[in-house]
Protein backbone atom coordinates (compact mmCIF):
# COMPACT_ATOMS: atom_id res chain seq x y z
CA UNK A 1 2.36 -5.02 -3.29
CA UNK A 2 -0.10 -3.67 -5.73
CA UNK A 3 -0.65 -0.18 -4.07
CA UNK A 4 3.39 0.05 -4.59
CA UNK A 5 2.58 -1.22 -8.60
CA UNK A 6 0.12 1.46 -9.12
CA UNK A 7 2.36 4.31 -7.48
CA UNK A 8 4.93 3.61 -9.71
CA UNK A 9 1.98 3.25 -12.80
CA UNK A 10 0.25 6.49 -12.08
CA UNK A 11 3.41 8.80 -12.27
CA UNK A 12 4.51 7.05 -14.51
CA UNK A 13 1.54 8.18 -16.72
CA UNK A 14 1.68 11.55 -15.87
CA UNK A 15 4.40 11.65 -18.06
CA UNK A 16 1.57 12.62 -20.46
CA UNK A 17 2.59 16.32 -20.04
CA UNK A 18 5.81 16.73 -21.92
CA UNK A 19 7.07 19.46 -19.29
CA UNK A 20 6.95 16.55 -16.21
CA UNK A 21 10.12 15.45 -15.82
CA UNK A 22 8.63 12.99 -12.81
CA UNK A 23 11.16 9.51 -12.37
CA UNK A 24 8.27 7.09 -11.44
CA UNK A 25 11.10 4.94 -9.47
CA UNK A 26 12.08 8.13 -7.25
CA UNK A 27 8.94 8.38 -6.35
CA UNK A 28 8.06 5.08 -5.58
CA UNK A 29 11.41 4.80 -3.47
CA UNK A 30 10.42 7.86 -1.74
CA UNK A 31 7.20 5.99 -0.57
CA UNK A 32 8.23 3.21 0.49
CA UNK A 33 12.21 3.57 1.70
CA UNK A 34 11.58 7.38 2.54
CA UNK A 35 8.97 6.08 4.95
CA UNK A 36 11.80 6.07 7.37
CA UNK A 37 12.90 9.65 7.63
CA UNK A 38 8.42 10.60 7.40
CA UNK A 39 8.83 13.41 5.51
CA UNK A 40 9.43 11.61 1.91
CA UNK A 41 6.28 9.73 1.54
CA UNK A 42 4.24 13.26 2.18
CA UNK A 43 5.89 14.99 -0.39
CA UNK A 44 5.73 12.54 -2.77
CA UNK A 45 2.13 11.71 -2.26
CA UNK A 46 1.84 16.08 -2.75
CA UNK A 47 3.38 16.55 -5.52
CA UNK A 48 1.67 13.57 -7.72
CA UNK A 49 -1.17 15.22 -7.04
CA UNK A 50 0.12 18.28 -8.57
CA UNK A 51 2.06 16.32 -11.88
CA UNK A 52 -1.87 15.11 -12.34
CA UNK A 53 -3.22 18.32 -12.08
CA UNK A 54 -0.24 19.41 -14.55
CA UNK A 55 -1.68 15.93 -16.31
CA UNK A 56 -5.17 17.27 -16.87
CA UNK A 57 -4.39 20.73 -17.85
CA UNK A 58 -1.79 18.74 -20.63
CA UNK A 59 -4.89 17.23 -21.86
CA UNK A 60 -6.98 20.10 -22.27
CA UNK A 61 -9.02 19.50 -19.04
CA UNK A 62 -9.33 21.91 -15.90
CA UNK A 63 -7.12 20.82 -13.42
CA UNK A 64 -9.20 19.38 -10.60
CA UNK A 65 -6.65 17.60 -9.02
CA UNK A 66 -5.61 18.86 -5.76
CA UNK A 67 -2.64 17.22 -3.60
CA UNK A 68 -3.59 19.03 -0.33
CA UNK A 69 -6.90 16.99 -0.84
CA UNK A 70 -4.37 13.74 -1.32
CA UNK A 71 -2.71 14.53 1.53
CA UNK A 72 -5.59 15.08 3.88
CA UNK A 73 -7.10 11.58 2.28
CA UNK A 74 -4.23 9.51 3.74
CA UNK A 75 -5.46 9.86 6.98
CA UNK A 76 -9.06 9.09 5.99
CA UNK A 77 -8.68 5.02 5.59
CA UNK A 78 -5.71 5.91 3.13
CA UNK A 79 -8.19 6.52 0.23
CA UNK A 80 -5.81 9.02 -1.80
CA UNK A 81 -5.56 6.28 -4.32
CA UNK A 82 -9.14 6.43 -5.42
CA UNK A 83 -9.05 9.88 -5.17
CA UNK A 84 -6.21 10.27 -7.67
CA UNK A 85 -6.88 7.51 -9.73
CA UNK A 86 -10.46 9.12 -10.26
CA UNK A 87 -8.67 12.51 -11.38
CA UNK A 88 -6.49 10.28 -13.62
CA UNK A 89 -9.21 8.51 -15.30
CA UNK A 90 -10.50 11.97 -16.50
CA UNK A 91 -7.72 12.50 -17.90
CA UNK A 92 -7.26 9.13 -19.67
CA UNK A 93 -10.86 9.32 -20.90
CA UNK A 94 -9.79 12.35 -22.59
């Protein structure tokens, strides 16, 4: 339950960069319903890599954040979430 809180918490703050137009809720849905089609969950997991790249670059950082790197991370214990809640700290210390 709380991995499915903080999915829906960290696009939700990427909504730091004005041009994100992200729906935290679509995403979370898309993790956890779109699980049954596979393809959903992927792209989702993708892409908020990217909105926090597009998250540090908002806040005058280098964008370090790479969603390939998320991707690959899933199938390494699932550790993507420390991966990209690292690269949202940065941008939160900011």
């Amino acid at each position: 339950m709380y991995n499915l809180v903080w999915y829906y918490k960290i696009n939700n703050e990427t909504r730091i960069n004005p041009a994100s137009d992200v729906n935290p809720l679509v995403s979370l849905i898309a993790v956890t319903f779109g699980a049954f089609v596979v393809v959903p969950p992927f792209v989702s997991i993708y892409r908020t890599g990217q909105r926090i790249a597009d998250a540090q670059k908002a806040a005058g950082l280098p964008p370090t954040c790479n969603g390939v790197l998320g991707l690959l991370l899933i199938f390494v214990f699932g550790t993507f979430p420390l991966y990209y809640q690292s690269e949202m700290n940065k941008v939160a210390s900011r």
